[in-house]
Protein backbone atom coordinates (compact mmCIF):
# COMPACT_ATOMS: atom_id res chain seq x y z
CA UNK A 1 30.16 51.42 139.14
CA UNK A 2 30.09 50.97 135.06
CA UNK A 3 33.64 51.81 134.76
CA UNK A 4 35.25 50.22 137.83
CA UNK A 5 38.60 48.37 136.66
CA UNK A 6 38.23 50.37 133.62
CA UNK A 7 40.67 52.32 131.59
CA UNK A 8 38.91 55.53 130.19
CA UNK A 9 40.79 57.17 127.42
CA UNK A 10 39.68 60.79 126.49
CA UNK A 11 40.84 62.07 122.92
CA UNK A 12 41.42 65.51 123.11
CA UNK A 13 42.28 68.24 125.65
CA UNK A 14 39.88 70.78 125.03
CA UNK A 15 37.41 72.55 127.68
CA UNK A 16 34.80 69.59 127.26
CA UNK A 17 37.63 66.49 127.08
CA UNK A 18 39.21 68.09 130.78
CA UNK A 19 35.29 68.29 132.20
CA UNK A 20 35.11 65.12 131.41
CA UNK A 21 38.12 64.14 133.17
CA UNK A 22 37.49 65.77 136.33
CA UNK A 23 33.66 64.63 136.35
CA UNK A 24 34.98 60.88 136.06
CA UNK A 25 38.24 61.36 138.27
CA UNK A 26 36.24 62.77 141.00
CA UNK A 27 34.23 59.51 141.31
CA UNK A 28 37.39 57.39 141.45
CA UNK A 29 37.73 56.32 137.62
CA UNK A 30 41.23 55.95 135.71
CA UNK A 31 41.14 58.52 132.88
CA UNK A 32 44.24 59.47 130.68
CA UNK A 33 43.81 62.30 128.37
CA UNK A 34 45.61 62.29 124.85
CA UNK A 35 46.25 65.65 123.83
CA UNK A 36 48.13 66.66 120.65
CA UNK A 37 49.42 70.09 122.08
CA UNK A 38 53.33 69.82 122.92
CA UNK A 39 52.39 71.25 126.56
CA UNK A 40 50.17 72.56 129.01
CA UNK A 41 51.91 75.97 128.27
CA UNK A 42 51.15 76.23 124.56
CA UNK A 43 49.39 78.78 123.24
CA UNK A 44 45.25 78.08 122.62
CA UNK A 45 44.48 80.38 119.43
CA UNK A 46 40.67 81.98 118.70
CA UNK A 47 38.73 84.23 121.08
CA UNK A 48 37.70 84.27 124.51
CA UNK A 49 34.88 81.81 126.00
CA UNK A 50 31.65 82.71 127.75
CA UNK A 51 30.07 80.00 130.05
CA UNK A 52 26.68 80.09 130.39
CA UNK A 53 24.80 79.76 133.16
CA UNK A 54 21.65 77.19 133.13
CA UNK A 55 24.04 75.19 130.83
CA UNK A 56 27.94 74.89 130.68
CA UNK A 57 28.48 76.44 134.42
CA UNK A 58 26.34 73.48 135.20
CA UNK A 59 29.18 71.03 134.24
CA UNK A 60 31.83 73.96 136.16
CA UNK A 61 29.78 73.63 139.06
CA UNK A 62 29.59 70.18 139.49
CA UNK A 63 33.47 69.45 138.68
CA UNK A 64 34.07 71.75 141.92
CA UNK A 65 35.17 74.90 139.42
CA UNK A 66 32.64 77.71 139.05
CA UNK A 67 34.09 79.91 141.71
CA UNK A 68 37.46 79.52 140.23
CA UNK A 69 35.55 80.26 136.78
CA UNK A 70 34.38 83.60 138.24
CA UNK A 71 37.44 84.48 139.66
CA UNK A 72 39.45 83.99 135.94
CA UNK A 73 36.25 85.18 134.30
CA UNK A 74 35.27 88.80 133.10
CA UNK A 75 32.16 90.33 133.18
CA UNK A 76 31.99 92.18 129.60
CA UNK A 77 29.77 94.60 127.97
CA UNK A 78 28.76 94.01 124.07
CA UNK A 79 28.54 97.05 121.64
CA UNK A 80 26.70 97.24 118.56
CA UNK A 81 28.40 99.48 116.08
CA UNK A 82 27.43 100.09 112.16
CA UNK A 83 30.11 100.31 109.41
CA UNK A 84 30.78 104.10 109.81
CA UNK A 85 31.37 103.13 113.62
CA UNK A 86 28.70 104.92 114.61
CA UNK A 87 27.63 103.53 118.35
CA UNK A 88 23.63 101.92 118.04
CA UNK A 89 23.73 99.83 121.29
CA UNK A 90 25.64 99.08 124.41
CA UNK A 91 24.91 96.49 127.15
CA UNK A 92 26.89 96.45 130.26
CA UNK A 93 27.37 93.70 133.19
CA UNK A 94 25.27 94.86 136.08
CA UNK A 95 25.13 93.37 139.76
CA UNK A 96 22.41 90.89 138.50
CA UNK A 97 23.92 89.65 135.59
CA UNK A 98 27.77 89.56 135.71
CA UNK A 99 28.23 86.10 136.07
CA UNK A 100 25.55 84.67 133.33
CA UNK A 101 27.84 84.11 131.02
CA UNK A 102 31.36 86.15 131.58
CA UNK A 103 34.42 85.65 128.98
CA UNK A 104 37.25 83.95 129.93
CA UNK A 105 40.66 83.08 127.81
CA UNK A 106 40.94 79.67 126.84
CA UNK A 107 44.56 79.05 128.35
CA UNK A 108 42.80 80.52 131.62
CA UNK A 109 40.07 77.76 131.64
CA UNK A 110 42.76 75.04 130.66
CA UNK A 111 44.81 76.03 133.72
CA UNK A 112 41.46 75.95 136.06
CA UNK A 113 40.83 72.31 134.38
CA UNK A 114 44.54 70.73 134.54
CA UNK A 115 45.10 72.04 137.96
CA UNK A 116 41.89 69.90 139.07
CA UNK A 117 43.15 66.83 137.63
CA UNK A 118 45.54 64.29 139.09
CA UNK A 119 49.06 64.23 138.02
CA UNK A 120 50.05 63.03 134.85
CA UNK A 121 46.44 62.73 133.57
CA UNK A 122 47.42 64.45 130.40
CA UNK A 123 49.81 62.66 127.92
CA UNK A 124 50.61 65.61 125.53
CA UNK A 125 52.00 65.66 122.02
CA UNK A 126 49.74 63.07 121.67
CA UNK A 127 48.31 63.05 118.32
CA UNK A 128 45.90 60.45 117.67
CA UNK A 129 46.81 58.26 114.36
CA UNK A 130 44.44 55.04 114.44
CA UNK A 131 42.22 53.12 117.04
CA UNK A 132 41.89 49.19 116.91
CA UNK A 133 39.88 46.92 119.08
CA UNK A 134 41.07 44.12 119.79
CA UNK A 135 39.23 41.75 121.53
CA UNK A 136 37.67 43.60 124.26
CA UNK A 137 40.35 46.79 124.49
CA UNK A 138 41.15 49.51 122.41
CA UNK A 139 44.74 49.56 120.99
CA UNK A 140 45.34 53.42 120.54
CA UNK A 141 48.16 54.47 118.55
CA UNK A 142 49.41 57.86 118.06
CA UNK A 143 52.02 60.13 115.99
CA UNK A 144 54.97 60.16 118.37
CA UNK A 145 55.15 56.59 118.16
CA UNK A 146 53.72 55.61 121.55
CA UNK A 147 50.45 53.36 121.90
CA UNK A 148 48.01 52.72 124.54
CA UNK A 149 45.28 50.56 125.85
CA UNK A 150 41.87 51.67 126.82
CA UNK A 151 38.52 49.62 127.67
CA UNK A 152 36.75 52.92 127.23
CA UNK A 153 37.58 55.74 124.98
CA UNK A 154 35.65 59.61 124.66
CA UNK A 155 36.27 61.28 121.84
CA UNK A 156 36.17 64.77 122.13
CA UNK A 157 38.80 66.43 119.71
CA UNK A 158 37.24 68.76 117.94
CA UNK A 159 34.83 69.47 114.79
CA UNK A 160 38.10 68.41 112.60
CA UNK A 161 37.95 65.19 114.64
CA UNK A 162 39.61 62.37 111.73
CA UNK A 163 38.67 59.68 114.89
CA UNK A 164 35.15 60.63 114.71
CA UNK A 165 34.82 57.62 111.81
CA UNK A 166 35.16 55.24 114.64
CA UNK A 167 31.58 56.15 115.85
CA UNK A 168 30.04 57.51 112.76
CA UNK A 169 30.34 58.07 109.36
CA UNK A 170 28.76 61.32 109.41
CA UNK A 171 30.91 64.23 107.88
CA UNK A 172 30.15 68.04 108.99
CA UNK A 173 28.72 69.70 105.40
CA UNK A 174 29.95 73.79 104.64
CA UNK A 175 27.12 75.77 106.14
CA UNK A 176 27.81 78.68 103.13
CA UNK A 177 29.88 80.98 105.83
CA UNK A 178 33.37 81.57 106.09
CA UNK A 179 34.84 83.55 108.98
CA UNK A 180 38.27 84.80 108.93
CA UNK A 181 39.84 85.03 112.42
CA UNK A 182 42.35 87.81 112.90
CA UNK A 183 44.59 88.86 116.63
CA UNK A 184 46.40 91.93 117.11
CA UNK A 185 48.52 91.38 119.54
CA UNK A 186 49.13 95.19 120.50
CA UNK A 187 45.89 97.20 119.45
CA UNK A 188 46.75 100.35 121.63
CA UNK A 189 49.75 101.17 119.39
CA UNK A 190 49.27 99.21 116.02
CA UNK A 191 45.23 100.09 115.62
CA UNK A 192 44.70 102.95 118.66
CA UNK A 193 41.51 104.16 116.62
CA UNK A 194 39.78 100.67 116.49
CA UNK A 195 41.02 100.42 119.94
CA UNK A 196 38.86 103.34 121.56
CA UNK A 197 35.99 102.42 119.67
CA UNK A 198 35.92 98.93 121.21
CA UNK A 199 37.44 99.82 124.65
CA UNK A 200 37.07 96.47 126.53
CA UNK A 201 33.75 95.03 125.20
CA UNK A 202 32.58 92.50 122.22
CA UNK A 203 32.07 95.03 119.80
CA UNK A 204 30.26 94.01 116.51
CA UNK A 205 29.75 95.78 113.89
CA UNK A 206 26.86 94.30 110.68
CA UNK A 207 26.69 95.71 107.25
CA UNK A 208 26.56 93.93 103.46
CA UNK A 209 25.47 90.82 104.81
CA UNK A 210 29.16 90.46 106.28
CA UNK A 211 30.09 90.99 110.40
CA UNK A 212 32.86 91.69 112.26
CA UNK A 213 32.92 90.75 115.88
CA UNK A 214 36.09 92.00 118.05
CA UNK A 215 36.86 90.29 121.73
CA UNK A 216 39.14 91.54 124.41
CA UNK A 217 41.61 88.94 126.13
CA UNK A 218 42.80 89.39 129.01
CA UNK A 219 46.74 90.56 128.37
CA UNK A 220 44.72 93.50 125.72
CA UNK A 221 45.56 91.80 122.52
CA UNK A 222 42.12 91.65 120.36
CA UNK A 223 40.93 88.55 118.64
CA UNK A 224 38.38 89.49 116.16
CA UNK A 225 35.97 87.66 113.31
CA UNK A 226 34.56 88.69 109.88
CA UNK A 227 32.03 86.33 108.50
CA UNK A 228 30.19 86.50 105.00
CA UNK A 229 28.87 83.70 102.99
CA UNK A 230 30.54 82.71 100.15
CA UNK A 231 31.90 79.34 98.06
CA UNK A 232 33.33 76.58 99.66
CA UNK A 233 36.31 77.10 97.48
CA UNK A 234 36.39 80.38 97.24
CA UNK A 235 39.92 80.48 98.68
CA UNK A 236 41.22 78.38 95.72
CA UNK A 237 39.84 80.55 93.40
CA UNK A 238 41.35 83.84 94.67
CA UNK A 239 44.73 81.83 95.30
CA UNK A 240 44.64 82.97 99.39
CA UNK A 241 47.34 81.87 102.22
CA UNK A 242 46.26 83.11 105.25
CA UNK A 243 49.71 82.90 106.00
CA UNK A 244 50.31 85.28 103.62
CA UNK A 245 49.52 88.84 105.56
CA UNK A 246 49.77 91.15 102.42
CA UNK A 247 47.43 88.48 100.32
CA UNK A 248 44.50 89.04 103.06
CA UNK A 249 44.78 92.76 103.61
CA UNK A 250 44.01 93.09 99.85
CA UNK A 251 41.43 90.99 99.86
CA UNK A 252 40.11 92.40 102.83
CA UNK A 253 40.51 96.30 101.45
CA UNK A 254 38.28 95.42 98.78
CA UNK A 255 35.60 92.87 100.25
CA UNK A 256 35.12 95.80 103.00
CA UNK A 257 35.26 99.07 100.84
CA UNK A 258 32.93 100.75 102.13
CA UNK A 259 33.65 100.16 106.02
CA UNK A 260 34.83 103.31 108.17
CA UNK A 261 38.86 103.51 107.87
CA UNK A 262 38.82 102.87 111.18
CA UNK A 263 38.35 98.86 110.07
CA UNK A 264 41.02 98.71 107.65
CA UNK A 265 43.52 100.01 110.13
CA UNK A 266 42.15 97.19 112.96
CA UNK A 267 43.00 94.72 109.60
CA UNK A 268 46.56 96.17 108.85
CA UNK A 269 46.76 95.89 112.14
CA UNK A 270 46.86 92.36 112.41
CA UNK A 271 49.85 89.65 113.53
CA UNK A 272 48.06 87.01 112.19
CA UNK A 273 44.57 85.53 110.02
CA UNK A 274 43.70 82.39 110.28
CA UNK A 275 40.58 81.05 108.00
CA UNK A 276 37.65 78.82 109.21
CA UNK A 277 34.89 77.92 107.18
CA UNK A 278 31.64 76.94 109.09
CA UNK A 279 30.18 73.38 109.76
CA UNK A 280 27.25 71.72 110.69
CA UNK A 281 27.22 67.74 111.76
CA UNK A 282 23.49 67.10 110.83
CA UNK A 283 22.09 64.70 113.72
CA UNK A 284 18.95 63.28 111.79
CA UNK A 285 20.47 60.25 111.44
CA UNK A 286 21.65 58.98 114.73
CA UNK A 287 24.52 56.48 115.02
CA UNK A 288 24.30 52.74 116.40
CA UNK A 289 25.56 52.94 119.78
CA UNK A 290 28.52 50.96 121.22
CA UNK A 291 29.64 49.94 124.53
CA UNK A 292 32.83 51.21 124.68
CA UNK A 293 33.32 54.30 122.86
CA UNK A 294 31.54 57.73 122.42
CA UNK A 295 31.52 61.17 121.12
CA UNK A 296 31.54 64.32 122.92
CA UNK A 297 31.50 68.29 122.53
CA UNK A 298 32.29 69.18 118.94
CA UNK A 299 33.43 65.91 117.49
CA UNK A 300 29.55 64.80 118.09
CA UNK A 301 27.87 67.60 117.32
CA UNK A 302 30.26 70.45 115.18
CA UNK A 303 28.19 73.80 114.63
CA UNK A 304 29.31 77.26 113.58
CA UNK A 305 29.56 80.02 116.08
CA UNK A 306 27.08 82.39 115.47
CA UNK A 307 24.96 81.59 118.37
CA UNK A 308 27.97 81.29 121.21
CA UNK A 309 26.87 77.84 122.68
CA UNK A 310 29.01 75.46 121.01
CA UNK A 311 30.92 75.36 124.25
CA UNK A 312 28.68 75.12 126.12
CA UNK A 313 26.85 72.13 124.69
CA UNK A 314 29.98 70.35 124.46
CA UNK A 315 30.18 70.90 128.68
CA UNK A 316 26.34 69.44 128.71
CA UNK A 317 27.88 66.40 127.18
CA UNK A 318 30.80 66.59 129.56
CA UNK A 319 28.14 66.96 132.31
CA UNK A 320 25.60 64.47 131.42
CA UNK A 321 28.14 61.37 129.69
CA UNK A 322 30.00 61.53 133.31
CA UNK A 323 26.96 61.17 135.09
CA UNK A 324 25.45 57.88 133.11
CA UNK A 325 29.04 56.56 133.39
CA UNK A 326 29.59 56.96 136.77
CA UNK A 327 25.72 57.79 138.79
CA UNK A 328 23.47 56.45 136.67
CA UNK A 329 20.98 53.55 137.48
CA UNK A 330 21.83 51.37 133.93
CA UNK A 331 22.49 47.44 133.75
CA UNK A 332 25.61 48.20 131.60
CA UNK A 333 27.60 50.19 129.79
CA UNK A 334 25.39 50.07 126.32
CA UNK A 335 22.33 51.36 128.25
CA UNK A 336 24.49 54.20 129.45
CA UNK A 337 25.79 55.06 126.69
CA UNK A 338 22.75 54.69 124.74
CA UNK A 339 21.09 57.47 127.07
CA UNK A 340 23.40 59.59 126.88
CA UNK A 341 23.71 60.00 123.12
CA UNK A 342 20.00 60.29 122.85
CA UNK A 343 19.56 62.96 125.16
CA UNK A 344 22.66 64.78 123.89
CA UNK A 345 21.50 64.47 119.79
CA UNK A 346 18.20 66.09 121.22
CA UNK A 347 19.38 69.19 122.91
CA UNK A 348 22.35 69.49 120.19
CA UNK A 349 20.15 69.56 117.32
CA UNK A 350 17.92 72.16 118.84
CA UNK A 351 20.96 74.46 119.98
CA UNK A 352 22.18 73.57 116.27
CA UNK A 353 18.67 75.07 114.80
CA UNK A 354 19.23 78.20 116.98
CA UNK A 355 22.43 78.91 115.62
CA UNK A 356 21.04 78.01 112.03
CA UNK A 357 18.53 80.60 112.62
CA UNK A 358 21.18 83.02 113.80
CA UNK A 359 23.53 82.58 111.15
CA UNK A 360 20.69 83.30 109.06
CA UNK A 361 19.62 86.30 110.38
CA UNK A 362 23.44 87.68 110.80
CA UNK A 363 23.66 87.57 107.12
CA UNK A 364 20.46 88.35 106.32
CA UNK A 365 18.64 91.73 104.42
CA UNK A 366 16.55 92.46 107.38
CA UNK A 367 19.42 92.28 109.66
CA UNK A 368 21.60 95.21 108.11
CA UNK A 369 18.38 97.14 107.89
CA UNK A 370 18.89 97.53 111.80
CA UNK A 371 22.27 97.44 111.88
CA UNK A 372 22.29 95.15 114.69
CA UNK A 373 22.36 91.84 116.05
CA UNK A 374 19.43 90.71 119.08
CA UNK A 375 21.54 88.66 120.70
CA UNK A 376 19.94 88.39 123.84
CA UNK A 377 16.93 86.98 121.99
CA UNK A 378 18.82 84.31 120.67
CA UNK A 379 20.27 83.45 124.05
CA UNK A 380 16.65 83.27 125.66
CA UNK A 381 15.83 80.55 122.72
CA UNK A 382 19.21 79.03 123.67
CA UNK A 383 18.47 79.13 126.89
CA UNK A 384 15.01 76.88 126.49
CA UNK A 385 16.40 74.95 124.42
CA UNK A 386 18.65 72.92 126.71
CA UNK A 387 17.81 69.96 128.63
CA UNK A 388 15.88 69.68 131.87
């Protein structure tokens, strides 16, 4: 095997850094994950995660975990709503369907993951500071002062990856979209109206070339989005901290006047706002690849969210890196790796021109025309878009 003697370092703890983990543990390698959460106990902020099946349950499946996914996993309807709140669509799970892609909360998938890996696999509090190679090794060094040594490092921490320099140079570019994330941690009493009009499903609502998209968890509180396209630096120029609740609620009240009240109390509603503009790692350019280090799930590949596959390309990667490492029939580790990365810049690029496309057509004229969103046409283009 490629990696036999080997010690595999995987930067970041995220959905596709774990896969990874468990696809190479369960063929006998020695993998430590460096993770800069304190614990496996803190809290994983954004919105719920559907894994698709035909590409990221692939990855579930093979690490042993899709019935476990399934069992943390809820089938969930999707509701297409206009800015008066007036009800245009509704899809619900049926017997066929309800495990194609069902949502799951992110701590819930990080439990299924850490559970399935040996002891002590994850070093937490682990923030990555600097990677060196010296001679044939990689001298790791990280923020709370402790340092490691690795003959093979993944690095899978995230669009905001800072160790992503070690591979490439390439830098994600602003896409033009901003989304503002929001959670209200107790919708039945602080936003009860909001609350009955979303029920349990993703409910989105399109208007003004802006969108609001709400998610259930599974303890009730809502996580919800509001994209629009604006300047990069827009939030210099109107002086916002998200941290500042009173700040975004006016800004909010006035870049959604004309939404149904019924928004503006799910807003005032809100424990928290966090901002995220939107980025794109343009692939056209491939890297020159190495022997001993690689990129993996966002950190190779960072898209915006429109489309709803980002995770699930990142478990492709997961899937297909482990395989070349550890069942593939290559002379060495460059070969492997080389494969990999060229059959992973393939299918991300495409799934990156789908959500392009759907970003596009979010925020476009024709799409507020309708009022809606065809999602399920965008997962059918997803869907042939990944690789065989």
């Amino acid at each position: 095997m490629l990696l036999k003697d080997k010690k595999v370092a995987i930067i970041g703890g995220g959905p596709v850094g774990l896969t990874t983990a468990r696809l190479l543990q369960q063929k006998g390698v020695n993998v430590t994950v460096y993770e800069w959460d304190t614990n496996a106990q803190s809290r994983i902020s954004g919105g719920t995660l559907d894994i698709h099946k035909g590409s990221g349950q692939l990855a579930l499946e093979k690490a042993g975990l899709l019935e476990l996914y399934y069992y943390y996993a809820r089938p969930t309807g999707e509701r297409s709503v206009d800015m008066q709140t007036n009800i245009l669509e509704e899809s619900m799970p049926t017997e066929e369907n309800k495990f194609d892609r069902p949502e799951i909360d992110r701590n819930d998938l990080r439990k299924i993951l850490l559970d399935s890996l040996d002891k002590n696999t994850v070093e937490w509090n682990s923030k990555l500071t600097d990677i060196e190679k010296v001679g044939n090794q990689y001298h790791l060094k990280f923020k709370n002062g402790k340092t490691a040594l690795s003959d093979f490092v993944i690095i899978a921490n995230g669009g905001k990856s800072k160790a992503r320099k070690f591979v490439t140079d390439i830098e994600p570019k602003y896409t033009g979209t901003y989304i503002i994330q929001g959670e209200v941690l107790d919708p039945k009493i602080t936003c009860p109206s909001f609350k009955n009009l979303c029920k349990e499903e993703n409910t989105m609502a399109l208007a003004e070339r802006k969108m609001l998209f709400s998610q259930v968890k599974s303890n009730g509180a809502l996580n919800y989005y509001l994209s629009f396209q604006i300047d990069e630096n827009w939030t210099e120029q109107e002086n916002i901290d998200f941290s500042n609740k009173q700040m975004v609620l006016q800004y909010l009240n006035k870049l959604f006047v004309n939404w149904h009240p019924t928004f503006k109390e799910l807003f005032n509603a809100t424990d928290n706002f966090v901002g995220l503009p939107m980025r794109r790692m343009h692939l056209d350019k491939p890297w020159q690849s190495q022997s001993d280090i690689t990129l993996a799930g966002d950190a190779a590949h960072v898209m915006p969210a429109f489309a709803g596959i980002g995770v699930n390309i990142g478990l492709l990667d997961a899937l297909h890196l482990a395989a070349n490492l550890t069942e593939g029939d290559f002379p060495d580790l460059l070969s492997a790796v080389k494969d990999y990365e060229r059959k992973m810049i393939a299918y991300a690029i495409e799934a990156q021109e789908h959500t392009q496309m759907a970003e596009e057509g979010i925020h476009s004229d024709e799409s507020f025309e309708e009022g809606r969103f065809d999602k399920e046409e965008w997962d059918k283009k997803i869907i042939e878009s990944r690789p065989n």
